[in-house]
Protein backbone atom coordinates (compact mmCIF):
# COMPACT_ATOMS: atom_id res chain seq x y z
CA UNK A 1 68.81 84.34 77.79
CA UNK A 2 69.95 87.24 75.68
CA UNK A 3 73.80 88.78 76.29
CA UNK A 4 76.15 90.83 76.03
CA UNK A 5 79.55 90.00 75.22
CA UNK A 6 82.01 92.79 76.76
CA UNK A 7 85.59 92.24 74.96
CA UNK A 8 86.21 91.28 71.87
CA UNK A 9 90.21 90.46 71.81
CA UNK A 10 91.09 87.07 70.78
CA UNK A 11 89.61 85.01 73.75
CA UNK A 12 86.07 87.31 73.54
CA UNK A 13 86.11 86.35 69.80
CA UNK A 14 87.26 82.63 70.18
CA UNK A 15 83.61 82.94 72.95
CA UNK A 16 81.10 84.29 71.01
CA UNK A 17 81.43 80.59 68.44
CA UNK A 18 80.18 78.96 71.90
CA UNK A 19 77.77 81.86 72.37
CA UNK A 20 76.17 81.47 68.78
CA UNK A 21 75.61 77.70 69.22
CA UNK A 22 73.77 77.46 72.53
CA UNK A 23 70.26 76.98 72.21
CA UNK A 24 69.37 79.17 75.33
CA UNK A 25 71.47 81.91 74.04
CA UNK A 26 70.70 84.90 72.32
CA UNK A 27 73.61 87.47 71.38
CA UNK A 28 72.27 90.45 71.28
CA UNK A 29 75.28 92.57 71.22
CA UNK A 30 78.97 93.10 70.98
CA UNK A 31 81.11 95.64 73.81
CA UNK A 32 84.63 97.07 72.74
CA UNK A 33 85.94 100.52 72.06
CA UNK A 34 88.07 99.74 69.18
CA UNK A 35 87.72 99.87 65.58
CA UNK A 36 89.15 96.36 64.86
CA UNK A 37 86.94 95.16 66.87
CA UNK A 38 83.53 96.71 65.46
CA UNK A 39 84.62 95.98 62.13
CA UNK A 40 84.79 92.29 63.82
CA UNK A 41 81.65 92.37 65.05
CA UNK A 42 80.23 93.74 62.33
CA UNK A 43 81.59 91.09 59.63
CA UNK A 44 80.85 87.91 62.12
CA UNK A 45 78.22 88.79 64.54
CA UNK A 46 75.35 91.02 62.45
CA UNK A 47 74.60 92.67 66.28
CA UNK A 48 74.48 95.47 67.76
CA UNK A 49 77.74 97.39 68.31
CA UNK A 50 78.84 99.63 71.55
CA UNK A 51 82.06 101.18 72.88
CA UNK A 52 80.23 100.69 76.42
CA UNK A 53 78.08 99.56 78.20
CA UNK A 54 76.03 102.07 79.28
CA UNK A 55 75.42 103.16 75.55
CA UNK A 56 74.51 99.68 75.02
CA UNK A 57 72.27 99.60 78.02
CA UNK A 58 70.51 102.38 76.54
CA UNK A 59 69.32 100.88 73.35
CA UNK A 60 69.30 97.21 74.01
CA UNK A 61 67.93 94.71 76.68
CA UNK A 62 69.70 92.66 78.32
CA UNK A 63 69.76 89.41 80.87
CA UNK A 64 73.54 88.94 81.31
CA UNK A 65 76.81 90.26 80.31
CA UNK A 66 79.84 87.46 79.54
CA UNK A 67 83.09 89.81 80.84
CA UNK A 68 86.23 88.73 78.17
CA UNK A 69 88.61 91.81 78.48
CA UNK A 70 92.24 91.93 79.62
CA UNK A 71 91.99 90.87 83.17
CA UNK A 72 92.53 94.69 84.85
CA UNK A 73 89.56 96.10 83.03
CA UNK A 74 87.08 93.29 85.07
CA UNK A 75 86.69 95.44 87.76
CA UNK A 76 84.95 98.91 86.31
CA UNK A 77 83.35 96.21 83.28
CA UNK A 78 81.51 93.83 86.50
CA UNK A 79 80.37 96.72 88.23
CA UNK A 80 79.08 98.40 85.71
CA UNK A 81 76.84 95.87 84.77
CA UNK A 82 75.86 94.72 88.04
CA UNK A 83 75.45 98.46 88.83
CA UNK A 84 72.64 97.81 85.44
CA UNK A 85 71.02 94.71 87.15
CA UNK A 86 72.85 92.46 84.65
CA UNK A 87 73.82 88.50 85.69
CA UNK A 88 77.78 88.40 84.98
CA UNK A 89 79.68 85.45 83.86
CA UNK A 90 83.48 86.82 84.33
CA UNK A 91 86.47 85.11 82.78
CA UNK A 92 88.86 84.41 85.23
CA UNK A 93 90.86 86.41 86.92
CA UNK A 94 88.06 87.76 88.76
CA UNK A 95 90.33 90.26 89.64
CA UNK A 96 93.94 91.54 89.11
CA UNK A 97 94.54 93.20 92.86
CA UNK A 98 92.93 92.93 96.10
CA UNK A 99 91.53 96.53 95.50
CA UNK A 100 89.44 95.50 92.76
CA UNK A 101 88.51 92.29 94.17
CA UNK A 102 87.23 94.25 97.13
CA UNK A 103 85.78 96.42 94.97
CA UNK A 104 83.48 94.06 93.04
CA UNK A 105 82.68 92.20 96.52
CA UNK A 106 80.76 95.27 97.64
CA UNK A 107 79.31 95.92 94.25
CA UNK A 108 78.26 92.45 94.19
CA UNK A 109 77.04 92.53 98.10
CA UNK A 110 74.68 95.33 97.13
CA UNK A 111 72.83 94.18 94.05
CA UNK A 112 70.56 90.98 93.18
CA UNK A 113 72.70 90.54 90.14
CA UNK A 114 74.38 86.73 90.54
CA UNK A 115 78.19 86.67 89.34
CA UNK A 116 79.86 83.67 88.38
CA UNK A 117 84.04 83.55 87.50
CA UNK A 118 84.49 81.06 85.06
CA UNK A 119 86.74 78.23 86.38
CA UNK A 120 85.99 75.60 83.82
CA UNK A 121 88.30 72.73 84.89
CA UNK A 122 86.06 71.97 88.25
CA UNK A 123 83.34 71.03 85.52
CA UNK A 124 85.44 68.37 84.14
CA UNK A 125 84.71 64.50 83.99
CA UNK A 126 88.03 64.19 85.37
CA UNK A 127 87.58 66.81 88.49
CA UNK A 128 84.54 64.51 89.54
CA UNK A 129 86.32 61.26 89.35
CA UNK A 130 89.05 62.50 91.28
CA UNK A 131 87.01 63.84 93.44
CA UNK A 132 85.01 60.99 94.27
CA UNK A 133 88.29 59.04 94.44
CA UNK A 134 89.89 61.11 96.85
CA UNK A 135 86.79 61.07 98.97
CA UNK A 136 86.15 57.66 99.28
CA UNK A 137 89.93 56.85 100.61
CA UNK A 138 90.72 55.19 97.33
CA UNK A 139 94.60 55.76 98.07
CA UNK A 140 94.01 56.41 101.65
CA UNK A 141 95.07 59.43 103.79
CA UNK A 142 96.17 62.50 101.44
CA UNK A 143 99.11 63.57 102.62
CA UNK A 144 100.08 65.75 99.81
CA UNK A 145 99.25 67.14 96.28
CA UNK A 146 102.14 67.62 93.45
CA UNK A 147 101.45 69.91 90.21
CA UNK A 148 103.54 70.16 87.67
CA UNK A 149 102.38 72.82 84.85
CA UNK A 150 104.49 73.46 81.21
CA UNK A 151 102.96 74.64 78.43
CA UNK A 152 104.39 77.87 75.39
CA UNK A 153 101.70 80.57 75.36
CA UNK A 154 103.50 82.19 72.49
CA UNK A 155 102.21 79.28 70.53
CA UNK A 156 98.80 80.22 71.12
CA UNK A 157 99.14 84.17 71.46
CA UNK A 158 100.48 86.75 69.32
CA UNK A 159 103.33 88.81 71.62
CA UNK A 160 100.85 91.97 71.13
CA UNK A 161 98.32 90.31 73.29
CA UNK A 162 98.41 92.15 76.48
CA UNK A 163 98.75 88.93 78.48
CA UNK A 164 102.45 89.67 77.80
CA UNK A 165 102.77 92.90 79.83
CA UNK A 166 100.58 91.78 83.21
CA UNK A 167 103.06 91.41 85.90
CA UNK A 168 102.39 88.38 87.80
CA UNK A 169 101.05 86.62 85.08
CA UNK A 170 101.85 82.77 85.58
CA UNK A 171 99.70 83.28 89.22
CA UNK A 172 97.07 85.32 88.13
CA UNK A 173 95.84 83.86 85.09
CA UNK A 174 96.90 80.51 85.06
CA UNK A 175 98.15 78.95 88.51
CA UNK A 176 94.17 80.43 89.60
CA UNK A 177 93.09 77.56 87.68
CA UNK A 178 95.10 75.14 89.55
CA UNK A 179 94.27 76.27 93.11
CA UNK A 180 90.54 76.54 92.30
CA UNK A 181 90.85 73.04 91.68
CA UNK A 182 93.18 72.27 94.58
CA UNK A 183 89.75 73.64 96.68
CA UNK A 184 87.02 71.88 94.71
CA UNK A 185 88.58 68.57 95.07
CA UNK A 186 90.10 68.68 98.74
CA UNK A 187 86.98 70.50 99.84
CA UNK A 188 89.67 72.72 101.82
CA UNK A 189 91.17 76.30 102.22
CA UNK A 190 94.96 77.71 101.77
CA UNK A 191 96.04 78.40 105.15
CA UNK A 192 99.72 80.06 104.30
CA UNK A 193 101.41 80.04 101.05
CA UNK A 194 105.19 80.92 100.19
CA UNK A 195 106.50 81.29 96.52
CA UNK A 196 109.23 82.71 93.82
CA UNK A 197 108.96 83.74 90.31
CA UNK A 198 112.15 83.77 88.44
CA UNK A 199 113.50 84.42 84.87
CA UNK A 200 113.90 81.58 82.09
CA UNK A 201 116.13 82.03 79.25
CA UNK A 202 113.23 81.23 76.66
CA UNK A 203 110.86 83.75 78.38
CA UNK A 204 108.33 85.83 75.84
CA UNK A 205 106.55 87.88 78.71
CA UNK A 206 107.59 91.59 80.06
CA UNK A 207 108.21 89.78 83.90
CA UNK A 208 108.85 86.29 84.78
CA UNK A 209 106.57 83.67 83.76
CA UNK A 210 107.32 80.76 86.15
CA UNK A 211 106.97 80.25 89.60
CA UNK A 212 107.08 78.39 92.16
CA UNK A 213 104.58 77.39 95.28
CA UNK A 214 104.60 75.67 98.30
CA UNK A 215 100.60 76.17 99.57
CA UNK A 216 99.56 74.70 103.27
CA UNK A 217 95.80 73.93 103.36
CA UNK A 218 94.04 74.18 106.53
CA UNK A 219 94.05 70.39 107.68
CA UNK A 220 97.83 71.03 107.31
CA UNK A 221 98.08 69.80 103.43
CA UNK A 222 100.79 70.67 101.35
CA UNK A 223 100.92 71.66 97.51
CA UNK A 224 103.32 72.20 95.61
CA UNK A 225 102.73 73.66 92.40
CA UNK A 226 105.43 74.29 89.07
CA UNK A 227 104.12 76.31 86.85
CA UNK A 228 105.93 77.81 83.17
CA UNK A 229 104.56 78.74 80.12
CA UNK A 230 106.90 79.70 78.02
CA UNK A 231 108.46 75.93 78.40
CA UNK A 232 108.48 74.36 74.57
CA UNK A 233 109.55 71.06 75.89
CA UNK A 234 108.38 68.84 77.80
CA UNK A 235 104.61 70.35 78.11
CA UNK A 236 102.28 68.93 79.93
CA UNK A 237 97.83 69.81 79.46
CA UNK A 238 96.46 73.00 80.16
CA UNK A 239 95.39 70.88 83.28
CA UNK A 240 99.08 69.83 84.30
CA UNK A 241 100.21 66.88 85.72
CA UNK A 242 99.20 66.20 89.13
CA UNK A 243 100.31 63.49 91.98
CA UNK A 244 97.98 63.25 95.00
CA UNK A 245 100.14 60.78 97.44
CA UNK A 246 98.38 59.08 99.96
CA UNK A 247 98.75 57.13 103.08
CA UNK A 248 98.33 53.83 100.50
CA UNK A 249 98.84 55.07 97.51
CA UNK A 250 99.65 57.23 94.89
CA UNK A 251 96.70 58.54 92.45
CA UNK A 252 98.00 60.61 88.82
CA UNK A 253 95.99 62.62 86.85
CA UNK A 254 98.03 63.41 83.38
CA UNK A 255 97.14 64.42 79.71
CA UNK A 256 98.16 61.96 77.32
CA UNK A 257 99.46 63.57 74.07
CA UNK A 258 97.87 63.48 70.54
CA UNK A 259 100.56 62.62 68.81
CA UNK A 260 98.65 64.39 65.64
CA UNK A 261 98.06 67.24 66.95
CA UNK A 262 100.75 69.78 68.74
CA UNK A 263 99.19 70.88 71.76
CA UNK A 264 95.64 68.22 72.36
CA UNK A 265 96.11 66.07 75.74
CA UNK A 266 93.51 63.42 76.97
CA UNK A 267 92.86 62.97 80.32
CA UNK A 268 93.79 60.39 82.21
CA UNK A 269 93.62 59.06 85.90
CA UNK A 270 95.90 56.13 87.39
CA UNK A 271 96.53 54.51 91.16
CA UNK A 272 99.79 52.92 92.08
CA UNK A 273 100.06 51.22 94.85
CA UNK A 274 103.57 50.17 96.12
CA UNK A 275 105.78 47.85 94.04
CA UNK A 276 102.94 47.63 91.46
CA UNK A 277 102.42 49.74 88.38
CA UNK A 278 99.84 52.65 87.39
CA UNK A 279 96.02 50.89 86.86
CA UNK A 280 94.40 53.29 84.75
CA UNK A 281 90.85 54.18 86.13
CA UNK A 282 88.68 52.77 82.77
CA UNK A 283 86.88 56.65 81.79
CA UNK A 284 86.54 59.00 78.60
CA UNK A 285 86.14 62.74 79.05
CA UNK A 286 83.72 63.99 77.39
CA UNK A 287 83.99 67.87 78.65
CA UNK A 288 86.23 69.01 75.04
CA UNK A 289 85.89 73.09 75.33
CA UNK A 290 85.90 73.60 79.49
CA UNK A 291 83.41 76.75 78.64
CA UNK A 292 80.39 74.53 77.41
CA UNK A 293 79.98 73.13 80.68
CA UNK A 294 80.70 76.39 82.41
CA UNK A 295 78.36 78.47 80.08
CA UNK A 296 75.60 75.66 81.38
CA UNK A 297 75.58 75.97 84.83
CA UNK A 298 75.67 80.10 84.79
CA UNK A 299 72.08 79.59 82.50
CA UNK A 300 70.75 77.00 84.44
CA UNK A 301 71.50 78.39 87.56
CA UNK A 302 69.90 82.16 86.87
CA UNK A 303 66.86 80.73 85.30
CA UNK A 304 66.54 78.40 88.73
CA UNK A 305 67.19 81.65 90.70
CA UNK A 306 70.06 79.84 92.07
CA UNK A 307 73.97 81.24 92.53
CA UNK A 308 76.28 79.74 90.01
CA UNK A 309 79.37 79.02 91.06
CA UNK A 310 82.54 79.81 92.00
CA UNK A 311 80.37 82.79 93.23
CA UNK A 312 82.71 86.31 94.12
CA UNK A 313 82.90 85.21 97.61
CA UNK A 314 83.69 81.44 96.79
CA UNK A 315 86.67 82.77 94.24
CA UNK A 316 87.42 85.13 96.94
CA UNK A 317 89.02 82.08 98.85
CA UNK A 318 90.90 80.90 95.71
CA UNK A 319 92.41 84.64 94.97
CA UNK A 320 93.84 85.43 98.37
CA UNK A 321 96.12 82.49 97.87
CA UNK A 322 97.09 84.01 94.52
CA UNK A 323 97.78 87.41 95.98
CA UNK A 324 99.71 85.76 99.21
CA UNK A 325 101.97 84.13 96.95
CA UNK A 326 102.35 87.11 94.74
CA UNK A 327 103.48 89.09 98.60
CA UNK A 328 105.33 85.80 99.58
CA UNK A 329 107.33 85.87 96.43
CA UNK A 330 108.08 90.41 96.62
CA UNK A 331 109.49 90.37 100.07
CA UNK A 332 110.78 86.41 100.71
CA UNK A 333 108.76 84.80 103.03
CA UNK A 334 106.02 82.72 104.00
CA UNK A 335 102.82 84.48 103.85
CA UNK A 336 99.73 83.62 106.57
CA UNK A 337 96.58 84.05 104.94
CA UNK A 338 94.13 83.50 108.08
């Protein structure tokens, strides 16, 4: 399948490595209007070079276009090449408003083009197990889901990145993660969410980075998700730390530390069951970079003429919660999402 790759920041770099080494891929060219990034592409790709799409649309063909910009240029980037008849794999955020996620919907609604957001963690050997475990009654009733998240972006990111200056960040481009899995597993939607961001002391971005959610699923549910990244200590996985408490017991899903190696967790699931101790549920995860898997299913699926998913619509569900706690957490109260 030969792409595109639109963005070439750090992330749309750090992608085209997993581009280059699939064997249904072909890169056949490189999107981004600035020089750093041509001279990029020029020194580590050897393809074709465009400031846009619709100059590269002229010269090149193309199946599908793999979306890596800052989050608020996905919307004229998706249309644009659905608008071309190109498949689109998106990073997540789909979408940085409800304007531009309505936006893409009706681009989307009026084109064959399939578009897939990439929410890699529901592809994970630990999503499935929990999964399975949480459908089969292994700890009884859920009553309620815990998820604790820490981690310091500034580690991993340069302050120039323009992560730093999108308001909202901690929900839109990380706590989407969460909830998209908080839907795959429980098979249910967000009903009504309420939330707060606030200041920390040790915060790198322009506007606060934490927050804090309460989410009410439609079989009544709660969640309550933590969420901080600019936190040095304690951190948790890029997946968090969760606690799904049921009726009989109490299942944990937690990223054991590499104690070689600063920020590398390894899954791991456990069950307690009162006045006992965690029993680890015997597995090894063998998903390592979360966009292998994802990069899979978007190939499979478009050469099987099926929709990959999350789909718009699908990710649709997952945003509104994102946006409702954004509202809940501007004016101070719950927010009804029916």
């Amino acid at each position: 399948m030969r792409f595109v790759i639109a963005g070439l920041g750090w992330w749309g770099r750090s992608w085209t490595d997993v581009l280059k080494i699939h064997p249904k891929v072909q890169l056949v060219a490189s999107i981004d209007p600035s020089a750093g990034a041509r001279e990029w592409s020029r020194e580590n790709l050897a393809v074709a070079h465009f400031s846009d799409l619709d100059s590269a649309f002229d010269e090149i063909a193309a199946d599908a276009v793999l979306v890596t910009t800052p989050p608020e240029l996905h919307c004229p980037v998706v249309i644009n090449a659905v608008e071309h008849g190109k498949h689109v794999l998106v990073e997540k955020p789909l979408a940085t408003s409800p304007e531009d996620a309505a936006k893409i919907t009706t681009a989307v609604e009026q084109t064959k083009a399939k578009v897939m957001v990439g929410q890699g963690y529901r592809f994970m050997d630990s999503a499935t197990i929990l999964r399975q475990a949480l459908q089969s009654g292994k700890i009884g009733e859920l009553k309620a889901i815990r998820i604790f998240f820490r981690q310091y972006v500034p580690d991993l990111l340069e302050l120039s990145h323009p992560l730093y200056q999108l308001q909202h960040s901690i929900l839109i481009d990380m706590a989407n993660h969460h909830f998209d899995l908080v839907r795959h597993l429980t098979r249910q939607e967000f009903s009504k969410v309420t939330a707060i961001e606030y200041e920390t002391p040790d915060n790198a971005f322009r506007y606060p980075a934490s927050a804090l959610c309460l989410l009410t699923l439609e079989n009544g549910l709660s969640v309550l998700w933590d969420g901080d990244w600019c936190r040095r200590h304690p951190r948790t996985s890029w997946e968090g730390e969760w606690e799904f408490i049921g009726a009989e017991a109490r299942m944990f899903w937690r990223g054991e530390q590499d104690r070689t190696k600063k920020n590398r967790f390894y899954p791991a699931i456990s069950i307690e069951y009162p006045g006992g101790t965690p029993e680890k549920i015997p597995f090894e995860e063998s998903i390592g970079d979360r966009r292998v898997p994802v990069l899979d299913h978007f190939i499979e699926s478009i050469l099987h003429e099926r929709q990959p998913e999350p789909s718009v619509l699908d990710n649709l569900k997952m945003l509104r919660a994102v946006f409702g706690c954004i509202e809940s957490s501007n004016v101070g109260r719950e927010i009804s999402l029916s």
